[in-house]
C-alpha atoms as a PDB file:
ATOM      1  CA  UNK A   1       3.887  56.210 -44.995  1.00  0.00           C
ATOM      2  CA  UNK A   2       5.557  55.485 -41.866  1.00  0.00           C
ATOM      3  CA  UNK A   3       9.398  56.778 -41.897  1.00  0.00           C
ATOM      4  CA  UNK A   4      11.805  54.579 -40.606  1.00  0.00           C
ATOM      5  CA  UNK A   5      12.919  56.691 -37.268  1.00  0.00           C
ATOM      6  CA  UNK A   6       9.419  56.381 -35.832  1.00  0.00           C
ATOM      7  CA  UNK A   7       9.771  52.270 -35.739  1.00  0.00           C
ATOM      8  CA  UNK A   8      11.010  50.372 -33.435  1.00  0.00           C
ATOM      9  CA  UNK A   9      11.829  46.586 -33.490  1.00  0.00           C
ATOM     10  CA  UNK A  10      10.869  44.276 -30.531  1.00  0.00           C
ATOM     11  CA  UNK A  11      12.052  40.700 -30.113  1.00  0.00           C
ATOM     12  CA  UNK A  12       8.551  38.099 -30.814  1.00  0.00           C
ATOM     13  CA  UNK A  13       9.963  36.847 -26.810  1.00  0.00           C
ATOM     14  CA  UNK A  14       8.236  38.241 -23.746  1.00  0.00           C
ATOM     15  CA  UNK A  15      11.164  39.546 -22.022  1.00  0.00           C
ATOM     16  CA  UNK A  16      10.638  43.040 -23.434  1.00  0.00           C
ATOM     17  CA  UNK A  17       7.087  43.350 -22.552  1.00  0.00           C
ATOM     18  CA  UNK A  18       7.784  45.888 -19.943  1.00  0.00           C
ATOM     19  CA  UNK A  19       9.581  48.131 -22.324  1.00  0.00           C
ATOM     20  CA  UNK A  20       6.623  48.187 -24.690  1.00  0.00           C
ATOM     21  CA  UNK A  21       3.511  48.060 -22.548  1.00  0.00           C
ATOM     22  CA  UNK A  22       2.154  51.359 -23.523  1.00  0.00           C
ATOM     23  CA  UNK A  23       4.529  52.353 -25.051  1.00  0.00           C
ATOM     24  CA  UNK A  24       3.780  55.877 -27.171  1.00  0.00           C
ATOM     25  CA  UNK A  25       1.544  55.579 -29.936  1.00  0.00           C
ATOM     26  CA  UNK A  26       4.062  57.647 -31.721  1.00  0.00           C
ATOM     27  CA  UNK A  27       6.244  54.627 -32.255  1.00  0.00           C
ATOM     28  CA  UNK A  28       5.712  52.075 -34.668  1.00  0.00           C
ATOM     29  CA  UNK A  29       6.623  48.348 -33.319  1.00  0.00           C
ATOM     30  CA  UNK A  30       7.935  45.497 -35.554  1.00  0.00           C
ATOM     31  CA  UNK A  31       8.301  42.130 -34.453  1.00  0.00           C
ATOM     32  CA  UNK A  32      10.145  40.135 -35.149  1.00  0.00           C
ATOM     33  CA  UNK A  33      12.733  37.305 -33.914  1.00  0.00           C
ATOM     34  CA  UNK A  34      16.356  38.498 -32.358  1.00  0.00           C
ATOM     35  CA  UNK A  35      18.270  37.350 -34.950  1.00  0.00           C
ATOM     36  CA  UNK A  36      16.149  39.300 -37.708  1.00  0.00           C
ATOM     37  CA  UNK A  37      16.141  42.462 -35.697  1.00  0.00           C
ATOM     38  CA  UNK A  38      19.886  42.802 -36.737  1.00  0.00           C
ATOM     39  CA  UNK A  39      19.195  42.521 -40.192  1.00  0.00           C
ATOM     40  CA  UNK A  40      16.592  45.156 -39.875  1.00  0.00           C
ATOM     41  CA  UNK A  41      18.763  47.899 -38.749  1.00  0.00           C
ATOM     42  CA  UNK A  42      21.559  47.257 -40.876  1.00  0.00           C
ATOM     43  CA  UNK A  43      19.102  48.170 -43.698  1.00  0.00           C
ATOM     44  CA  UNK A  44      17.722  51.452 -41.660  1.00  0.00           C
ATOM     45  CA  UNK A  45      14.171  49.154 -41.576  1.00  0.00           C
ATOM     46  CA  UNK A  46      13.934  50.563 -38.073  1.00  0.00           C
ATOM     47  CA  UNK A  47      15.237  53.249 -35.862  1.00  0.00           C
ATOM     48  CA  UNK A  48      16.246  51.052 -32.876  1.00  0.00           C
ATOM     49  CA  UNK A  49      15.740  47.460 -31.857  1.00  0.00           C
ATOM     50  CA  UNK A  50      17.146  45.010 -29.121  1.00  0.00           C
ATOM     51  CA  UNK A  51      19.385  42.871 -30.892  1.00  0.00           C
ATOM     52  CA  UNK A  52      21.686  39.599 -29.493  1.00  0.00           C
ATOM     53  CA  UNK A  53      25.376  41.710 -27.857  1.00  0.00           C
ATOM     54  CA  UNK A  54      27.255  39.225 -30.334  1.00  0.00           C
ATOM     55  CA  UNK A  55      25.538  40.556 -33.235  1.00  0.00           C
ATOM     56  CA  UNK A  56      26.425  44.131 -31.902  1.00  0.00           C
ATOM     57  CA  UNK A  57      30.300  42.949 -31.114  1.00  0.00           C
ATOM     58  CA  UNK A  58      30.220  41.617 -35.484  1.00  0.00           C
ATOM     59  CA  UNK A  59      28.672  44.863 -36.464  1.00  0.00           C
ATOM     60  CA  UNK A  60      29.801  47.584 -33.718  1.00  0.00           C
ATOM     61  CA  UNK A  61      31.233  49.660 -36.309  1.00  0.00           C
ATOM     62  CA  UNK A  62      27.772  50.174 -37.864  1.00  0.00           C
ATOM     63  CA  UNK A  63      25.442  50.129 -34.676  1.00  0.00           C
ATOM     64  CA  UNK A  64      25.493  52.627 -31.413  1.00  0.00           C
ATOM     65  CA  UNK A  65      23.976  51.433 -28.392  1.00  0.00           C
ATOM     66  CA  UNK A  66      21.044  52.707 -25.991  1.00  0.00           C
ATOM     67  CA  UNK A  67      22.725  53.173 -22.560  1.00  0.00           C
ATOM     68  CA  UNK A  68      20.552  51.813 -19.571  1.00  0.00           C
ATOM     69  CA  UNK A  69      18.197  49.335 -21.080  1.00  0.00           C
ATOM     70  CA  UNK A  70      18.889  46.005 -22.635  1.00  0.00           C
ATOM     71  CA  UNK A  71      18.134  42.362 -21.882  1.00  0.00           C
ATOM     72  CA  UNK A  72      20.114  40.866 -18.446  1.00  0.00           C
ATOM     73  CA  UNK A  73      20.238  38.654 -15.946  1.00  0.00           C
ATOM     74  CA  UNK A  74      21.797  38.717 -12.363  1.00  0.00           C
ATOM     75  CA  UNK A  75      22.239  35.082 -12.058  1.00  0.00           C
ATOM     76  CA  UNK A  76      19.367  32.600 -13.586  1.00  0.00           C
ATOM     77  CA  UNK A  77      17.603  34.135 -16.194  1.00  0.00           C
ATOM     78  CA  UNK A  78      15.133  30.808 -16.884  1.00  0.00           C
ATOM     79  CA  UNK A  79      14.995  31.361 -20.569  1.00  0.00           C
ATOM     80  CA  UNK A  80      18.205  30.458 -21.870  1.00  0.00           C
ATOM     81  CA  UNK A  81      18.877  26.616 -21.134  1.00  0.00           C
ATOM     82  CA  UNK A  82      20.826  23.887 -22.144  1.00  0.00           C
ATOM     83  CA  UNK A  83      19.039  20.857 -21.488  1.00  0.00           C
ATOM     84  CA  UNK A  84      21.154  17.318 -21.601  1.00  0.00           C
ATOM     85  CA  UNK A  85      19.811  13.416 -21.638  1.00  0.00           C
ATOM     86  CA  UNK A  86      23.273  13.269 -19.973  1.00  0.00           C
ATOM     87  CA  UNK A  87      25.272  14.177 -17.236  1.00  0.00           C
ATOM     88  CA  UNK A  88      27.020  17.813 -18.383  1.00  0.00           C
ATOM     89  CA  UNK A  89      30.425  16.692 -18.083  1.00  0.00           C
ATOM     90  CA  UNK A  90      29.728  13.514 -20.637  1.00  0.00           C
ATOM     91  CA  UNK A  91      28.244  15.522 -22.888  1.00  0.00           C
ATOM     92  CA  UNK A  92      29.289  14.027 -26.529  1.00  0.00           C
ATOM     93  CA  UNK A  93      27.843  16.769 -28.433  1.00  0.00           C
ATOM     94  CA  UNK A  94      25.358  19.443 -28.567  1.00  0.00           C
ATOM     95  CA  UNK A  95      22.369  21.241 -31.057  1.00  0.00           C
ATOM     96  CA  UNK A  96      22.339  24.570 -31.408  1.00  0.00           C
ATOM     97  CA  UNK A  97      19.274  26.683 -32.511  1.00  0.00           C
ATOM     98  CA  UNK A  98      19.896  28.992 -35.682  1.00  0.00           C
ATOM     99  CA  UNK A  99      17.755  31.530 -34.244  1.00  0.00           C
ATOM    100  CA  UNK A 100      20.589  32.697 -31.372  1.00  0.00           C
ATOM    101  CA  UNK A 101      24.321  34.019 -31.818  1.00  0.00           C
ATOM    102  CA  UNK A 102      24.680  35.396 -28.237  1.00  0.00           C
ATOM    103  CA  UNK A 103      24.042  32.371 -26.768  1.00  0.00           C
ATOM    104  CA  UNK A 104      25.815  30.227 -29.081  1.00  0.00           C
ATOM    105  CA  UNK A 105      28.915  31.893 -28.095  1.00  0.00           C
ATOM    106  CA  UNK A 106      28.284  32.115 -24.615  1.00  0.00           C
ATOM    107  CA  UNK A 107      27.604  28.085 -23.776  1.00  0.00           C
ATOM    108  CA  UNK A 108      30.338  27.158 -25.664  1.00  0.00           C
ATOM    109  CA  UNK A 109      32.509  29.457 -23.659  1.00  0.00           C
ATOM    110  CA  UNK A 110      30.861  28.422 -20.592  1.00  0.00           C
ATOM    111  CA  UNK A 111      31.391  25.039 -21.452  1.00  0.00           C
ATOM    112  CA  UNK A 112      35.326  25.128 -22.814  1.00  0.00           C
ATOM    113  CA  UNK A 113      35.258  26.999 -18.961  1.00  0.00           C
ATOM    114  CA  UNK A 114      34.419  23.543 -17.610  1.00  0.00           C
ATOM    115  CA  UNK A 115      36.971  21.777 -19.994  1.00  0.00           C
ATOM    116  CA  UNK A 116      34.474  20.424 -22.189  1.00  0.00           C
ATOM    117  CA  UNK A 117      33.978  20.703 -25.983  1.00  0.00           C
ATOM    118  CA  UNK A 118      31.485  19.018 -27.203  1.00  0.00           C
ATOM    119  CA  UNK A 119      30.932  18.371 -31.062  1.00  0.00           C
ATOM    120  CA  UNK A 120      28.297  21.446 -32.445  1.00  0.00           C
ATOM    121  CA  UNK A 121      25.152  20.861 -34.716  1.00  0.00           C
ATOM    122  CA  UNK A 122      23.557  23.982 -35.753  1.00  0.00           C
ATOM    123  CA  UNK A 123      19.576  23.095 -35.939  1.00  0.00           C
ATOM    124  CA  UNK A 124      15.749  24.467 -35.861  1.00  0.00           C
ATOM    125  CA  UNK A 125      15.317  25.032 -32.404  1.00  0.00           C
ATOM    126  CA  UNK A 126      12.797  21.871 -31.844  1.00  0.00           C
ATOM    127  CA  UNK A 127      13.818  20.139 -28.720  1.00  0.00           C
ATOM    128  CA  UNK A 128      12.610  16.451 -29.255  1.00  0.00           C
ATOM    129  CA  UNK A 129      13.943  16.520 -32.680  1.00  0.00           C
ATOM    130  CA  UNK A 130      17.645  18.498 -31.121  1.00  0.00           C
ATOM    131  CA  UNK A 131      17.725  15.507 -28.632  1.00  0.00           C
ATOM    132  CA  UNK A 132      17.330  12.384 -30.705  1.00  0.00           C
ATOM    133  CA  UNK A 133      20.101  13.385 -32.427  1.00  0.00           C
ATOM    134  CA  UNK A 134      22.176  15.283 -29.535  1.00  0.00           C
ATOM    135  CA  UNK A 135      23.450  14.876 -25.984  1.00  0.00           C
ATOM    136  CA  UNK A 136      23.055  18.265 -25.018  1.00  0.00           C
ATOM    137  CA  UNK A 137      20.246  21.084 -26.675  1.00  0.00           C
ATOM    138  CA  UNK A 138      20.194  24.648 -26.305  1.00  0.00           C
ATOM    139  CA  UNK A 139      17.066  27.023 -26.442  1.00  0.00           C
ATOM    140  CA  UNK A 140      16.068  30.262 -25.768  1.00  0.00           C
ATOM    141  CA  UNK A 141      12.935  32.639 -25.122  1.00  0.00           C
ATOM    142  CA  UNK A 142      10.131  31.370 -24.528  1.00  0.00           C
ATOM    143  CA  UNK A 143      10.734  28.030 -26.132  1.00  0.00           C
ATOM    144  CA  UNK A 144      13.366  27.519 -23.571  1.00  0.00           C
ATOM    145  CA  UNK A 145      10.555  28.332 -20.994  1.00  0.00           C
ATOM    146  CA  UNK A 146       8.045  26.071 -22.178  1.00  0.00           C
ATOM    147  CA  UNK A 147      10.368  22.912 -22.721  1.00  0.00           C
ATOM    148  CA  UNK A 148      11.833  23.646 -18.852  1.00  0.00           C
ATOM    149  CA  UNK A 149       8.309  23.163 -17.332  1.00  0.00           C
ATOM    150  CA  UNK A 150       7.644  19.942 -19.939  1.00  0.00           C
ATOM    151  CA  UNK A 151      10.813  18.374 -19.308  1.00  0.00           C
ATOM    152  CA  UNK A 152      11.518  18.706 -15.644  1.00  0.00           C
ATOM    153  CA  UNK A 153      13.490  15.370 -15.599  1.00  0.00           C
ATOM    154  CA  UNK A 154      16.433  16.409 -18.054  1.00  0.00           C
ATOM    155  CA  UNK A 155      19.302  18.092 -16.783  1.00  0.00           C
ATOM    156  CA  UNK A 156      19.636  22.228 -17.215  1.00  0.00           C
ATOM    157  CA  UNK A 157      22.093  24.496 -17.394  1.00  0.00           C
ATOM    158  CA  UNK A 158      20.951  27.937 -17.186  1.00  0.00           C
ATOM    159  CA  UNK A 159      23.576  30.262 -18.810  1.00  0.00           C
ATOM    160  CA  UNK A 160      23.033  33.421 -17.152  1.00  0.00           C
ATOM    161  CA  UNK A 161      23.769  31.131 -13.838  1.00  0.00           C
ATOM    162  CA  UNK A 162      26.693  29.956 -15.307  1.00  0.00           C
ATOM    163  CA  UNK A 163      27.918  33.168 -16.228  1.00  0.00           C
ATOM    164  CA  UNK A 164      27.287  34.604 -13.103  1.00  0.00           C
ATOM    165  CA  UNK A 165      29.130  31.746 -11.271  1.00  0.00           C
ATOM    166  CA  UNK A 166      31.966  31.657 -13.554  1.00  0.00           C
ATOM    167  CA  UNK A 167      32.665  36.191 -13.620  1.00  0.00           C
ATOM    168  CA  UNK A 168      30.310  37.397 -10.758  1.00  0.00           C
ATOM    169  CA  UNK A 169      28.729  39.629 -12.867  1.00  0.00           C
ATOM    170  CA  UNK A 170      25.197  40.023 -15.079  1.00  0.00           C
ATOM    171  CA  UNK A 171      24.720  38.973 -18.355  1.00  0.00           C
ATOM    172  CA  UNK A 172      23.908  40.995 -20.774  1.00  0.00           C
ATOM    173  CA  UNK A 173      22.040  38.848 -23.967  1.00  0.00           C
ATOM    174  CA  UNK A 174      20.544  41.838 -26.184  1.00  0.00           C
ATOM    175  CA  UNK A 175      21.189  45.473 -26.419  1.00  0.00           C
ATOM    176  CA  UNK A 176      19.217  48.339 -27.760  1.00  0.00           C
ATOM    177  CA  UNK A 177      21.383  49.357 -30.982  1.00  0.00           C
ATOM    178  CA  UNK A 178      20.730  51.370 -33.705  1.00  0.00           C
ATOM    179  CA  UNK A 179      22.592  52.662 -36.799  1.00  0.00           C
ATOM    180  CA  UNK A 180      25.111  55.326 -36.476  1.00  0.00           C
ATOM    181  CA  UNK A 181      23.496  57.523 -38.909  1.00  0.00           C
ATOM    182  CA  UNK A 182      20.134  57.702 -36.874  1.00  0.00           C
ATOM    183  CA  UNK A 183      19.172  61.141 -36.491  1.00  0.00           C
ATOM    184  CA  UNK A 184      19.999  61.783 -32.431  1.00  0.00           C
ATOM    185  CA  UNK A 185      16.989  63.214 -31.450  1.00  0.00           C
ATOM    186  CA  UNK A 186      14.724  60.285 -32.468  1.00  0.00           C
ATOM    187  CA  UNK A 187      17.149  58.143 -30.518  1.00  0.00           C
ATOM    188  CA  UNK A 188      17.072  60.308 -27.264  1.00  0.00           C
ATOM    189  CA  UNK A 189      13.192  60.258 -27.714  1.00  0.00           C
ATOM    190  CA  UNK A 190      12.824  56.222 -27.813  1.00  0.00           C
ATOM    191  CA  UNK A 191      15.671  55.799 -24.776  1.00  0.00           C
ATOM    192  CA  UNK A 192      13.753  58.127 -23.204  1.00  0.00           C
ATOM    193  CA  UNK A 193      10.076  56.389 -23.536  1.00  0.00           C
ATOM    194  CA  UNK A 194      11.635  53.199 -23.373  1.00  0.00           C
ATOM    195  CA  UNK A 195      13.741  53.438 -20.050  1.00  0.00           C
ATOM    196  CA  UNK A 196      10.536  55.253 -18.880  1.00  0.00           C
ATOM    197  CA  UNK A 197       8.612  52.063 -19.282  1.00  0.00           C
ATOM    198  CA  UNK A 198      11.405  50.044 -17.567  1.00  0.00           C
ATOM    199  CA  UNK A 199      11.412  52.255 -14.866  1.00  0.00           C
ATOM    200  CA  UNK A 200       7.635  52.230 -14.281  1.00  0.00           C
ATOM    201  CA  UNK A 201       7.678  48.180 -14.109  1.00  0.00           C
ATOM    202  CA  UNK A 202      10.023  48.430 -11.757  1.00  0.00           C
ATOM    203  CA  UNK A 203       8.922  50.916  -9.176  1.00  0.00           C
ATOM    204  CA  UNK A 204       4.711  50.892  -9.954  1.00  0.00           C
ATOM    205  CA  UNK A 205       2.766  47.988  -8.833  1.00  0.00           C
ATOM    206  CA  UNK A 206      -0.043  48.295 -10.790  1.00  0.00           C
ATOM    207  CA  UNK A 207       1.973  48.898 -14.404  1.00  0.00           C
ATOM    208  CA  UNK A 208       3.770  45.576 -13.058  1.00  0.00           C
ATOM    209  CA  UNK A 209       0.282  43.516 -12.533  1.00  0.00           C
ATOM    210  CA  UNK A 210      -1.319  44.992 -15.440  1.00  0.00           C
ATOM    211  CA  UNK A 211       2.242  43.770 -17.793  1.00  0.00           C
ATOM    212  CA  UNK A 212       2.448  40.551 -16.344  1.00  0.00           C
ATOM    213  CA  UNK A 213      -1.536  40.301 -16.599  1.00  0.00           C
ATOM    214  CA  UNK A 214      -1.357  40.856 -20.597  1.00  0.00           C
ATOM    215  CA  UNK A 215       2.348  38.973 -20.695  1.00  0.00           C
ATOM    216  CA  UNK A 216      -0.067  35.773 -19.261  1.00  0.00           C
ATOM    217  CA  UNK A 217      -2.788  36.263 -21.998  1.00  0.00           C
ATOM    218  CA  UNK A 218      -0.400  36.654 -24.406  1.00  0.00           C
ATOM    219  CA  UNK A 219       1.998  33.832 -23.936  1.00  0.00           C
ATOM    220  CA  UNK A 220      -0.396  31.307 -22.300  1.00  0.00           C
ATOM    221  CA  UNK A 221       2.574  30.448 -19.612  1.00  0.00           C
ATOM    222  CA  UNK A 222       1.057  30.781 -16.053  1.00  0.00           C
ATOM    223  CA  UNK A 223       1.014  34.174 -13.817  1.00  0.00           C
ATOM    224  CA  UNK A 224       3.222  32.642 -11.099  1.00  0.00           C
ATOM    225  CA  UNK A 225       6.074  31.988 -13.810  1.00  0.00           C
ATOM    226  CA  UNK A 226       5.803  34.984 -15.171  1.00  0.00           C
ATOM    227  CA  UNK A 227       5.997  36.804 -12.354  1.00  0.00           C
ATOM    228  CA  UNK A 228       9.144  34.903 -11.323  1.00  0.00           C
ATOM    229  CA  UNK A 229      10.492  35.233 -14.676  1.00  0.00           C
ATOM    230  CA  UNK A 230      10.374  39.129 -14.370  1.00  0.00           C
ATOM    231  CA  UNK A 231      12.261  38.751 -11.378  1.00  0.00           C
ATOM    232  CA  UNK A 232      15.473  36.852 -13.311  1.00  0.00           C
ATOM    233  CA  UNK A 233      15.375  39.187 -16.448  1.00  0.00           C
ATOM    234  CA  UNK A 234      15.771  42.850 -15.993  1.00  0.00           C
ATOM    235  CA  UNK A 235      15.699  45.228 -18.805  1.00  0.00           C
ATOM    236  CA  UNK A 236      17.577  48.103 -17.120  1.00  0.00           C
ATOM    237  CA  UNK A 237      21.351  47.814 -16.954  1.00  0.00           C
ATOM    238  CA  UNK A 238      23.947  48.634 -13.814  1.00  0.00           C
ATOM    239  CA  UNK A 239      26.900  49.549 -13.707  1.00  0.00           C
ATOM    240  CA  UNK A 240      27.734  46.385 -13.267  1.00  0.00           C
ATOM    241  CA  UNK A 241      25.723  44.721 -16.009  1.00  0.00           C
ATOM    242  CA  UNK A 242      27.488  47.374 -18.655  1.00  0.00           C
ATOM    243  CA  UNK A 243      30.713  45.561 -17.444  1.00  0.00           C
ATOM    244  CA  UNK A 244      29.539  42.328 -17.622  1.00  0.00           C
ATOM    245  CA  UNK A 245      28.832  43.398 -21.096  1.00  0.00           C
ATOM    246  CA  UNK A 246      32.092  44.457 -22.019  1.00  0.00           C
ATOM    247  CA  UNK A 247      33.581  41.162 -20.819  1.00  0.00           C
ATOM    248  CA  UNK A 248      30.961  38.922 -23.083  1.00  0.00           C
ATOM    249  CA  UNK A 249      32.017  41.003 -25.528  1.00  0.00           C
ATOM    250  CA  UNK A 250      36.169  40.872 -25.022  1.00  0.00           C
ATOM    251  CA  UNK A 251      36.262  37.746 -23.992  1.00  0.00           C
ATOM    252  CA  UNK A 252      33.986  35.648 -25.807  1.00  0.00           C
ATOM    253  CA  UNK A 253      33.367  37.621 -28.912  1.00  0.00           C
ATOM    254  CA  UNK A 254      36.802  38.505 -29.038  1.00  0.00           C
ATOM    255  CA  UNK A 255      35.854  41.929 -29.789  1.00  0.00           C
ATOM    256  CA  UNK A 256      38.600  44.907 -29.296  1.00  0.00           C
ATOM    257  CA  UNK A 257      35.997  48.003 -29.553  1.00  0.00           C
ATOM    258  CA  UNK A 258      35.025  49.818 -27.269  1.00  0.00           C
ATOM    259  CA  UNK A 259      31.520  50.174 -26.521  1.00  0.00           C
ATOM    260  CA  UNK A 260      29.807  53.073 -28.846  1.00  0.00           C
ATOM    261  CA  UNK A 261      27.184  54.613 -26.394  1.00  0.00           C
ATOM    262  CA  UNK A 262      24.614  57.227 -27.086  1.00  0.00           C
ATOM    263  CA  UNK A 263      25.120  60.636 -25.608  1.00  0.00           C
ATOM    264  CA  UNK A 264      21.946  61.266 -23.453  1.00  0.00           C
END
């Protein structure tokens, strides 16, 4: 029987695939949507998983975080969008998917930014069916992808753009968290083969062609938007995305933590 420090949960999106692209064979990988991964590690289901930052700001005093690696964007990230039938600023009111609490938060505060505020419906993130009943939709993942390349005639507003405009920093939409009672060597072990995969994307061509390669066959989107797509998302974290970070998480989540970090 597996134990629960040697799995670790990865979002069902494909904007961790460089993370787990070989990853060790000593790890254990559950899938599973963002919003579940939270769940997961409050019950010790797994040892670490990316999770949405405003589920970490509601549960921070249960969850440490993985220093280094997470889920960001300098600027666009192309797969969190709102789409609109209308013109932003007449925007009368606005689905949002159940599936997302990061991103919930952030385009309403984007949006109260602009002075609007827009009436909320919380749906299943189904565009047509978010859109005859809505102004405005929002989606993520690779939903959000998909529906951008069917739909090029309805307006967008890409959030991690926004952000960036509004702040001039990264956004930071999922961290690596894990409960506080995970044993530390297990944790420095998966930061360790994790951020080694990040790094590898990053600096070797061929683990880059052969990720987006299987990210293609996988998701069925085509190789030149994937490869542009791992040019807006970037799993490892600056200096500057950790204080992007701490903003989303003062500012719109109203948190007054501070950041619990691992000790590497």
């Amino acid at each position: 029987m597996v134990n629960w420090s040697d799995i670790i949960g990865r979002v069902s999106f494909v904007n961790c695939d460089p993370l787990f692209h070989n990853l060790s064979q000593h790890w254990s990988i559950l899938p599973a949507p963002p919003a579940w991964l939270t769940g997961h590690l409050l019950r010790r289901d797994c040892l670490v998983a990316p999770i949405p930052a405003a589920d970490y700001a509601a549960n921070s005093s249960e969850l440490i975080l993985l220093p280094d690696i997470g889920i960001a964007s300098v600027g666009a990230v192309g797969s969190v969008l709102l789409f609109s039938k209308r013109e932003l600023h007449k925007i009368r009111d606005i689905a949002l998917p159940t599936d997302s609490s990061t991103s919930k938060k952030l385009v309403l505060y984007l949006l109260a930014q602009l002075g609007l505020d827009p009436k909320t419906v919380d749906m299943g993130p189904d565009l047509s069916e978010m859109l005859s009943k809505c102004d405005a939709a929002l989606l993520i993942g690779d939903r959000a992808l998909d529906e951008a390349q069917r739909n090029p005639e309805l307006i967008k507003m890409d959030l991690g753009e926004e952000w960036y405009k509004q702040t001039q920093l990264p956004m930071v939409f999922g961290v690596f968290a894990a409960p506080v009672s995970a044993p530390v060597d297990k944790l420095k072990q998966a930061h360790h083969d994790l951020l080694h995969n990040a790094q590898k994307f990053r600096d070797d061509k061929k683990t880059k062609d052969d990720v987006i390669h299987n990210t293609v066959i996988r998701s069925g989107f085509s190789d030149e938007r994937i490869t542009d797509y791992f040019s807006e998302v970037t799993n490892i974290l600056s200096d500057d995305s950790v204080q992007g970070l701490e903003l989303f998480l003062t500012e719109v989540c109203g948190s007054d933590t501070d950041i619990q970090w691992l000790e590497i």
